[in-house]
Protein backbone atom coordinates (compact mmCIF):
# COMPACT_ATOMS: atom_id res chain seq x y z
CA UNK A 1 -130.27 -160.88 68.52
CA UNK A 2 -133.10 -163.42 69.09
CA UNK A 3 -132.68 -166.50 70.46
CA UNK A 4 -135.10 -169.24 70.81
CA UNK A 5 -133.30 -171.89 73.51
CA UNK A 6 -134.42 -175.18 74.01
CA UNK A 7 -133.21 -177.96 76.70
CA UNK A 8 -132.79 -181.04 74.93
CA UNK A 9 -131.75 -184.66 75.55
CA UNK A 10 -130.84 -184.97 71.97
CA UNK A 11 -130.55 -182.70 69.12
CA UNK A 12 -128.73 -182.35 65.45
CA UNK A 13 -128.79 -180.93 62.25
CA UNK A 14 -128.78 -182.73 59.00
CA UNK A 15 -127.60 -181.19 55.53
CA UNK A 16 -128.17 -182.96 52.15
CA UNK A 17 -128.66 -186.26 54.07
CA UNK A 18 -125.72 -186.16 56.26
CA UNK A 19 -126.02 -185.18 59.87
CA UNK A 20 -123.35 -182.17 60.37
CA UNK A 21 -123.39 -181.54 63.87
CA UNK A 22 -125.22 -183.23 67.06
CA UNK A 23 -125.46 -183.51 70.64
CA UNK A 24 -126.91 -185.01 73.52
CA UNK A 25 -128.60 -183.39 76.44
CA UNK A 26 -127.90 -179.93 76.55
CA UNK A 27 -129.11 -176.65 74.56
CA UNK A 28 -130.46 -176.20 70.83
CA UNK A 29 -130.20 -172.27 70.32
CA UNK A 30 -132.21 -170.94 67.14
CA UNK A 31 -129.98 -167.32 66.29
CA UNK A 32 -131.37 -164.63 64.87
CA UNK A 33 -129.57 -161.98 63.87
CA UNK A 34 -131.32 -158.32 63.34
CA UNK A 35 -129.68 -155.28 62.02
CA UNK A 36 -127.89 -153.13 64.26
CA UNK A 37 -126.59 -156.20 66.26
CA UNK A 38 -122.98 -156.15 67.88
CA UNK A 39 -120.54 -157.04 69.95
CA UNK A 40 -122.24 -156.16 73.00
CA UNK A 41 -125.43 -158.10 71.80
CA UNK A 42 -122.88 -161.31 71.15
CA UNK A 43 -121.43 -161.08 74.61
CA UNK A 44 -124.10 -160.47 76.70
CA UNK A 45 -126.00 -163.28 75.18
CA UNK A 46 -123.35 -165.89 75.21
CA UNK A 47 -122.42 -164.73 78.85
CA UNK A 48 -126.67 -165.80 79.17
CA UNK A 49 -126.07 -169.00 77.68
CA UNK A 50 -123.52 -170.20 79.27
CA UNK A 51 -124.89 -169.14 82.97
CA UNK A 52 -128.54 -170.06 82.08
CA UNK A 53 -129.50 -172.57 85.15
CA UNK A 54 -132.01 -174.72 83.65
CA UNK A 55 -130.82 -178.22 84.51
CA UNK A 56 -131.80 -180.01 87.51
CA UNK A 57 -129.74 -180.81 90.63
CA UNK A 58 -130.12 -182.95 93.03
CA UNK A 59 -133.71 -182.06 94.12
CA UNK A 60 -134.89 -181.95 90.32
CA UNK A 61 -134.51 -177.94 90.52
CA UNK A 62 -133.63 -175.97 87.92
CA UNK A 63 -130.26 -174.69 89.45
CA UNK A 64 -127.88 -175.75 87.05
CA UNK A 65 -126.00 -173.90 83.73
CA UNK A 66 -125.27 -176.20 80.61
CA UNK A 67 -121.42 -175.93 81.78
CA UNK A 68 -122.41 -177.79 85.26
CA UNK A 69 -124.25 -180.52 83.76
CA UNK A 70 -121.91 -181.64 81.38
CA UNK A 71 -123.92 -180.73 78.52
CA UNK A 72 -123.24 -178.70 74.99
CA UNK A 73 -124.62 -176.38 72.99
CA UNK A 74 -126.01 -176.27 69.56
CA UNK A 75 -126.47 -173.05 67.60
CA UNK A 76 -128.81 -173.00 64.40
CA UNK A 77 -129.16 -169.72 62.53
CA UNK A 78 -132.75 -168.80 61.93
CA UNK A 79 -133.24 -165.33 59.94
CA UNK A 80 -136.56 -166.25 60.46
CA UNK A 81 -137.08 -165.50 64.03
CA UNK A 82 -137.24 -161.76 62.47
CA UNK A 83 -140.69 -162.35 60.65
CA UNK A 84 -143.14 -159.55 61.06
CA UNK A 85 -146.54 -160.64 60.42
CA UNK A 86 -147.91 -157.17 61.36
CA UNK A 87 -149.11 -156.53 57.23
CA UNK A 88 -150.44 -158.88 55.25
CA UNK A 89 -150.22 -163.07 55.28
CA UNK A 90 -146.64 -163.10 53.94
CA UNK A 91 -144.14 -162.48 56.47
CA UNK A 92 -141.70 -159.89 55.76
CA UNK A 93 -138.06 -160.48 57.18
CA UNK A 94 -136.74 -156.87 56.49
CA UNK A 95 -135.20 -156.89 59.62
CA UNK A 96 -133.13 -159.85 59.71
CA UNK A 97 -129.46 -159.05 58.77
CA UNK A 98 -128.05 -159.27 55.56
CA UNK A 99 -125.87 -162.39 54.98
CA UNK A 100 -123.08 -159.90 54.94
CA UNK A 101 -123.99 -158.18 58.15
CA UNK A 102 -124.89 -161.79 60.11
CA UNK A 103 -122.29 -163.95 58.74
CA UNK A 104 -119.36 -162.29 60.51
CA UNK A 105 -121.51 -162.15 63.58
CA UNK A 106 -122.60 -165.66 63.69
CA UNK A 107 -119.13 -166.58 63.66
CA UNK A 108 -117.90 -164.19 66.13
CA UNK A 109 -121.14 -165.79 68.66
CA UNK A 110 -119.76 -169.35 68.19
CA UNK A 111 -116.17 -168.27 68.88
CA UNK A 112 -117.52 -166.40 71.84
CA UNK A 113 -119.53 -168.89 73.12
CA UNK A 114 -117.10 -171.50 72.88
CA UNK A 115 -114.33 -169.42 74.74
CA UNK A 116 -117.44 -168.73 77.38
CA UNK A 117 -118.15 -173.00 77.30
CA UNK A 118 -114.18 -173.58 77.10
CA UNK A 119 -115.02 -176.33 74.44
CA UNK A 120 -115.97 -176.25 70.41
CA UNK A 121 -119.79 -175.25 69.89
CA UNK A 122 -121.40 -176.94 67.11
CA UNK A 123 -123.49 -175.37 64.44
CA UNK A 124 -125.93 -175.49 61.76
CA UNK A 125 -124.79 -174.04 58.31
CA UNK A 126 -125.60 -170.27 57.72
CA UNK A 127 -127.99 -169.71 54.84
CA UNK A 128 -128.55 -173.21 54.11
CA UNK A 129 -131.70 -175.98 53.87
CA UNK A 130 -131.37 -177.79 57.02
CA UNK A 131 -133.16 -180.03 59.16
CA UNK A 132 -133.25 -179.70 62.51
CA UNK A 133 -133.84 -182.64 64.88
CA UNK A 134 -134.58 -182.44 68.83
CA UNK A 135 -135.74 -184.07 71.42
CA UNK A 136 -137.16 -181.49 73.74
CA UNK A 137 -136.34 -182.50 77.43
CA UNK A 138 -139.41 -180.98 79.77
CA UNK A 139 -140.31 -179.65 77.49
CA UNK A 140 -138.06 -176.07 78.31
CA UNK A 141 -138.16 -173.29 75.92
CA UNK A 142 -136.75 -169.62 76.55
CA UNK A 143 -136.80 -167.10 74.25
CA UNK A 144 -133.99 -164.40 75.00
CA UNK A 145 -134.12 -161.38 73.03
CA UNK A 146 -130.73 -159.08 73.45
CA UNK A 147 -133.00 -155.66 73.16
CA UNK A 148 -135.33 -156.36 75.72
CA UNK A 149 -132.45 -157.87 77.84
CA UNK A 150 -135.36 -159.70 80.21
């Protein structure tokens, strides 16, 4: 699994015109989801997210998870985050799951991650158009990828 994590002070995620799911500061996570990915891949990377001290204390240092700052999470799925560029101008996504590989594991990540938050995790739509708005707070971006497990 990639993950592309952001620390936001806003962020949500429109459908058709209508905003399903938003939040305010906290974490927009971009999921992809590569063949071969698990259940070890799903809890190791929610355990990441949920521990992940990127919030300031006191001192304005870093030192603090999502769960200690009061904030949430929102997870978008992104097949895309599997592009190889390597051949050619078109990018190839050959190793981004199947919809029936990744849907059951995108499901089983926000279930897990919201047992690991203790609270409901909001989410994009799998497979679908959607618009994705942020406001990027630092900016902070981290990009987590379960193989490399850095």
């Amino acid at each position: 699994m990639r993950a592309v994590i952001q620390r936001v002070c806003s962020a949500s995620v429109t459908i058709s015109g209508v905003v399903k799911s938003s939040i305010g500061s906290g974490l927009l996570v971009l999921l992809g989801i590569e063949e071969g990915d698990g259940a070890d891949d799903i809890e190791w990377l929610c355990g990441k997210l949920a521990r992940l001290r990127v919030f300031n204390d006191e001192q304005r240092v870093m030192n603090r998870s999502v769960q200690e700052s009061g904030g949430d999470i929102l997870v978008v799925s992104q097949f895309t985050l599997y592009a190889s560029t390597k051949k050619g101008n078109r990018p190839s996504y050959i190793r981004a799951a199947r919809p029936e590989t990744a849907i059951p594991l995108y499901e089983m990540f926000l279930n897990k991650l919201a047992a690991e938050l203790g609270k409901p995790v909001p989410s994009g739509e799998f497979g679908t158009d959607m618009q994705v708005a942020l406001v990027n707070d630092g900016p902070v971006t981290i990009l987590i990828d379960t193989k490399a497990r850095e």
